[in-house]
Protein backbone atom coordinates (compact mmCIF):
# COMPACT_ATOMS: atom_id res chain seq x y z
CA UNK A 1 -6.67 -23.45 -10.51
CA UNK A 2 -4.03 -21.72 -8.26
CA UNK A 3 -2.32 -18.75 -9.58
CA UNK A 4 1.23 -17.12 -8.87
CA UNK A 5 1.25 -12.85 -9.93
CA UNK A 6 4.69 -11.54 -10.15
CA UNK A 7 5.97 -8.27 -11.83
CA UNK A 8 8.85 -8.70 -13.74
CA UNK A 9 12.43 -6.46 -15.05
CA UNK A 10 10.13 -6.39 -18.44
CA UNK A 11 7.60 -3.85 -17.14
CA UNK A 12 4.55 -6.79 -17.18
CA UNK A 13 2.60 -8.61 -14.45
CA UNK A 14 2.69 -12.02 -14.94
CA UNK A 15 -0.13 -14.27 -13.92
CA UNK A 16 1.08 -18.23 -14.00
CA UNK A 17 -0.56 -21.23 -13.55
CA UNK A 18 0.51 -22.57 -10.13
CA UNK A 19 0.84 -26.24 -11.21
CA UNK A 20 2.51 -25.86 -14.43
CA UNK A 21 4.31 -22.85 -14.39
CA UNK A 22 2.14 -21.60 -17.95
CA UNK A 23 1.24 -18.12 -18.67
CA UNK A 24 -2.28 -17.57 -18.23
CA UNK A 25 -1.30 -13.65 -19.08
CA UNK A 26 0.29 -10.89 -18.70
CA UNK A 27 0.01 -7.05 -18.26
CA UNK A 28 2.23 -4.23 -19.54
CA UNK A 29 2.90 -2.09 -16.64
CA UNK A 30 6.08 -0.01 -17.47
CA UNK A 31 7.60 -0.37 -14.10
CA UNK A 32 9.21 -3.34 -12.50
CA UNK A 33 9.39 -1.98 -8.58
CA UNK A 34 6.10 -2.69 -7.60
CA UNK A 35 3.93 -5.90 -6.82
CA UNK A 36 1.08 -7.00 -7.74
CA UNK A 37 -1.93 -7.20 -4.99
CA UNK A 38 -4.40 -10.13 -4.92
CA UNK A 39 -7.00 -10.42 -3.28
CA UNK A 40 -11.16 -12.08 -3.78
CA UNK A 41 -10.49 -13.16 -7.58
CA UNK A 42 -8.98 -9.13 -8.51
CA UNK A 43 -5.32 -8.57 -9.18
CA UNK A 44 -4.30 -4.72 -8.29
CA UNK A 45 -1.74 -3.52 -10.45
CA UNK A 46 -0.03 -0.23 -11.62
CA UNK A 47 0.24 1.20 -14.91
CA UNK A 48 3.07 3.62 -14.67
CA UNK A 49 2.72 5.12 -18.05
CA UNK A 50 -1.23 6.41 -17.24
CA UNK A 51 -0.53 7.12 -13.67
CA UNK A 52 -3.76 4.19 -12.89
CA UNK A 53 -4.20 1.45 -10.96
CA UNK A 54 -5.78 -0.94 -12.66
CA UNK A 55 -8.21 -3.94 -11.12
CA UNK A 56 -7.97 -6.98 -13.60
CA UNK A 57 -9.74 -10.22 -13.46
CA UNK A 58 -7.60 -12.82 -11.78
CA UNK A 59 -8.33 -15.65 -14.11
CA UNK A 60 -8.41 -13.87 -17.52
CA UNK A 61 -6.37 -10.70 -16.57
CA UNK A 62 -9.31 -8.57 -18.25
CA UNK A 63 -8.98 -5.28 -16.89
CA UNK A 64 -12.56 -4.65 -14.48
CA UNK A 65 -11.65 -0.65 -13.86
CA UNK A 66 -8.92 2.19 -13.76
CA UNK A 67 -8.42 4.61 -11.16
CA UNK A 68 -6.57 7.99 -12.68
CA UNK A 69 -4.33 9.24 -10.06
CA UNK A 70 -1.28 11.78 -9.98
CA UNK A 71 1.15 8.94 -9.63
CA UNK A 72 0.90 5.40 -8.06
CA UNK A 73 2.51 3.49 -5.55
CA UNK A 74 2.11 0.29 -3.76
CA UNK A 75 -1.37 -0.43 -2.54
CA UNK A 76 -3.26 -2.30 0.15
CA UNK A 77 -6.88 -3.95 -0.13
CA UNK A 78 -9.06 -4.58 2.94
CA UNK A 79 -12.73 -6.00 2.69
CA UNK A 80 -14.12 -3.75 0.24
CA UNK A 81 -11.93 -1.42 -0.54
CA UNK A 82 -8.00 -0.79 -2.19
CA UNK A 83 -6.00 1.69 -0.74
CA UNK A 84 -3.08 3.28 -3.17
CA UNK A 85 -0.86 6.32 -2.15
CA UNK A 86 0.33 8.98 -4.62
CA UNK A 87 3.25 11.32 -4.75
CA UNK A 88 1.43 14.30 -3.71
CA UNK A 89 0.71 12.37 -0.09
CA UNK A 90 -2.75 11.72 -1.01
CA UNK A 91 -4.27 8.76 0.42
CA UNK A 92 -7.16 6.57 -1.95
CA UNK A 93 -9.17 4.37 -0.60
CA UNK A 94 -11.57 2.86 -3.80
CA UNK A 95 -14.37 0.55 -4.35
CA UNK A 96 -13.33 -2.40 -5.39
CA UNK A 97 -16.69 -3.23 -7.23
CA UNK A 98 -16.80 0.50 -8.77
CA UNK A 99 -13.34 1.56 -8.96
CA UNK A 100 -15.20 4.73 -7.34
CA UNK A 101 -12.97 6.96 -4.77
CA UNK A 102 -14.92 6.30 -1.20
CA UNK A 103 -12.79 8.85 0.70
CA UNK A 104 -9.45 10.50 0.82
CA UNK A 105 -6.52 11.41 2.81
CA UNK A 106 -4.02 13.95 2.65
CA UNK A 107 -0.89 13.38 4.97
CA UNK A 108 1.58 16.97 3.38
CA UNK A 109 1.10 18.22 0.33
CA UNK A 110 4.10 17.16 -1.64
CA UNK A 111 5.21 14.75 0.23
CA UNK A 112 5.20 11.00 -0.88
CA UNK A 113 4.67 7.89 0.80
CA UNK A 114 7.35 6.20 2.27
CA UNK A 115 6.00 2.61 2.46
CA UNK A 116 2.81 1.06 0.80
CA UNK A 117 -0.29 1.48 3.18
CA UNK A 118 -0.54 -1.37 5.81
CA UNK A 119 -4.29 -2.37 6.91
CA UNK A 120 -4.79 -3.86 10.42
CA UNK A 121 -7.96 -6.05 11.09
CA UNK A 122 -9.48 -4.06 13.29
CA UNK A 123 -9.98 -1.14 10.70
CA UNK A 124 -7.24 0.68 10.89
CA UNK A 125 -4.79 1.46 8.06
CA UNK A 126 -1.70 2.62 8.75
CA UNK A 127 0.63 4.95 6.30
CA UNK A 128 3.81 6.25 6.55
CA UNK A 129 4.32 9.74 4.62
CA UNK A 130 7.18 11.61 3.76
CA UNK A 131 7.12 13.95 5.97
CA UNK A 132 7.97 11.66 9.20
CA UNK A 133 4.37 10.73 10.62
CA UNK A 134 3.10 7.39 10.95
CA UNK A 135 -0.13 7.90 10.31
CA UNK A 136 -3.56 5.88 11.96
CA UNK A 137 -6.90 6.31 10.21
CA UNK A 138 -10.37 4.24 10.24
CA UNK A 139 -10.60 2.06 7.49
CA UNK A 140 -14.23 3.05 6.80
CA UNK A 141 -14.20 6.38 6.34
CA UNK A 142 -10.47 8.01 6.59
CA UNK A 143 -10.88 9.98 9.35
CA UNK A 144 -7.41 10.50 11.27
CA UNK A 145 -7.15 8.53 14.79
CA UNK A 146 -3.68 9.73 15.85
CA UNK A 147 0.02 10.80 13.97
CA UNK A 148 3.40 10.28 15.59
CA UNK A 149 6.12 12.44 14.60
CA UNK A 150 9.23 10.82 13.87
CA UNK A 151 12.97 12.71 14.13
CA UNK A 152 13.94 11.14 10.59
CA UNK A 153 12.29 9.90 7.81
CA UNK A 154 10.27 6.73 8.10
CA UNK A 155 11.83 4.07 6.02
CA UNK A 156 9.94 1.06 6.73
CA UNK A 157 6.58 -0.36 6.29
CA UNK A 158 4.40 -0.86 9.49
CA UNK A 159 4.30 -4.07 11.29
CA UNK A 160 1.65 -4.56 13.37
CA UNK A 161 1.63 -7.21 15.07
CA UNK A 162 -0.36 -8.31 18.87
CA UNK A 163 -1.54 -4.50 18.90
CA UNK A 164 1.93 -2.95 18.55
CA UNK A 165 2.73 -1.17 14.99
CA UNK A 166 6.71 -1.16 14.30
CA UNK A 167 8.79 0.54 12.21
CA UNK A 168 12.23 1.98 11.20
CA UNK A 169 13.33 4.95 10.19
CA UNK A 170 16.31 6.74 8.44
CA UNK A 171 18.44 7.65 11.82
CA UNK A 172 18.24 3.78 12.81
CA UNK A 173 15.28 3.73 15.60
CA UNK A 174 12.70 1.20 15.52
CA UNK A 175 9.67 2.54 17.21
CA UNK A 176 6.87 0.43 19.10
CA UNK A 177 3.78 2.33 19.40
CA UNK A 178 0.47 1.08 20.76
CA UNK A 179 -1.61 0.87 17.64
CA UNK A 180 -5.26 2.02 19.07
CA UNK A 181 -3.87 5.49 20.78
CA UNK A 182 -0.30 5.90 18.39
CA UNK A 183 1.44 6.11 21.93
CA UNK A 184 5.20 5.24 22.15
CA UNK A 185 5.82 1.95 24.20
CA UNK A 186 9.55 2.26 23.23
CA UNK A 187 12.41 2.74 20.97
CA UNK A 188 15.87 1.38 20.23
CA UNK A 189 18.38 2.81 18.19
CA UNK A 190 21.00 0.85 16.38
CA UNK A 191 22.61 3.89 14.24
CA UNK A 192 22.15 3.14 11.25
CA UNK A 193 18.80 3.22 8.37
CA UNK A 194 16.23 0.60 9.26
């Protein structure tokens, strides 16, 4: 059966049955701002009031693990792993079988991610932190492939489309970079936030 996830103004994750709009169930998150993530039968959500994201079974919205972190926000899954930023800049990347932190990433201490992480398929995942980088590291094992420094703070997720990772930020300049070497192909400014 097809499923839609949604979070809702009541602090829950909803899970609804696609055909006839039933709950299947639903999961108290205590936060309203941030979407569920699906993805290979496990539903990626946030509980705000333990600072965990939370892996429940698509179908029965059992919870499968909880990852304890500082303070969630959005996250990304690619093959086998879920990648969730916190508010200290801190980069996760988790099993999804184990719920098990694989690797790490710190962008600036105390500085908090802008945007949810954005994973290209060709192993790259791409973050924007708080302290106006964009941000390229391998997939597999975090390592850092190239920063750009920014004049303002990055307000928009990534794009990446056709090798080219765009973005706004606060002054009002999209940027194109080339997303293998993080080089600028060009910018235009329009004055005002992107």
């Amino acid at each position: 059966n097809s499923m839609i996830f949604f979070s809702a103004m009541d602090e829950h994750v909803y899970a609804l049955d696609a055909a006839t709009g039933n709950v299947r169930w639903k999961f108290a998150t205590y936060m309203f701002y941030t979407a569920p993530v699906y993805a290979n039968g496990i539903v990626y959500v946030i509980d705000q009031e333990k600072q965990d994201l939370v892996a429940l079974n698509s179908h029965t919205g059992a919870t499968l693990w909880r990852y304890r972190m500082s303070s969630v926000f959005e996250a990304g899954v690619l093959d086998d792993l879920v990648y969730a930023g916190d508010s200290d800049g801190m980069l996760h990347a988790i099993d999804i079988a184990s719920g098990k932190l694989r690797w790490s990433f710190l962008t600036k201490p105390g500085y908090r991610f802008s945007s949810p992480p954005v994973i290209y398929n060709r192993g790259i995942v791409y973050i924007s932190g708080g302290d106006k980088h964009m941000y390229a590291l391998s997939a597999e094992d975090g390592r850092l492939r190239w920063k750009f420094q920014t004049e303002a703070m990055i307000t928009s997720s990534p794009l990446v489309q056709l090798g080219v990772v765009y973005f706004g930020t606060e002054d009002g300049t999209l940027h194109a970079l080339d997303h293998a070497s993080g080089q600028s192909l060009w910018s235009y400014s329009i004055g005002q936030a992107i």
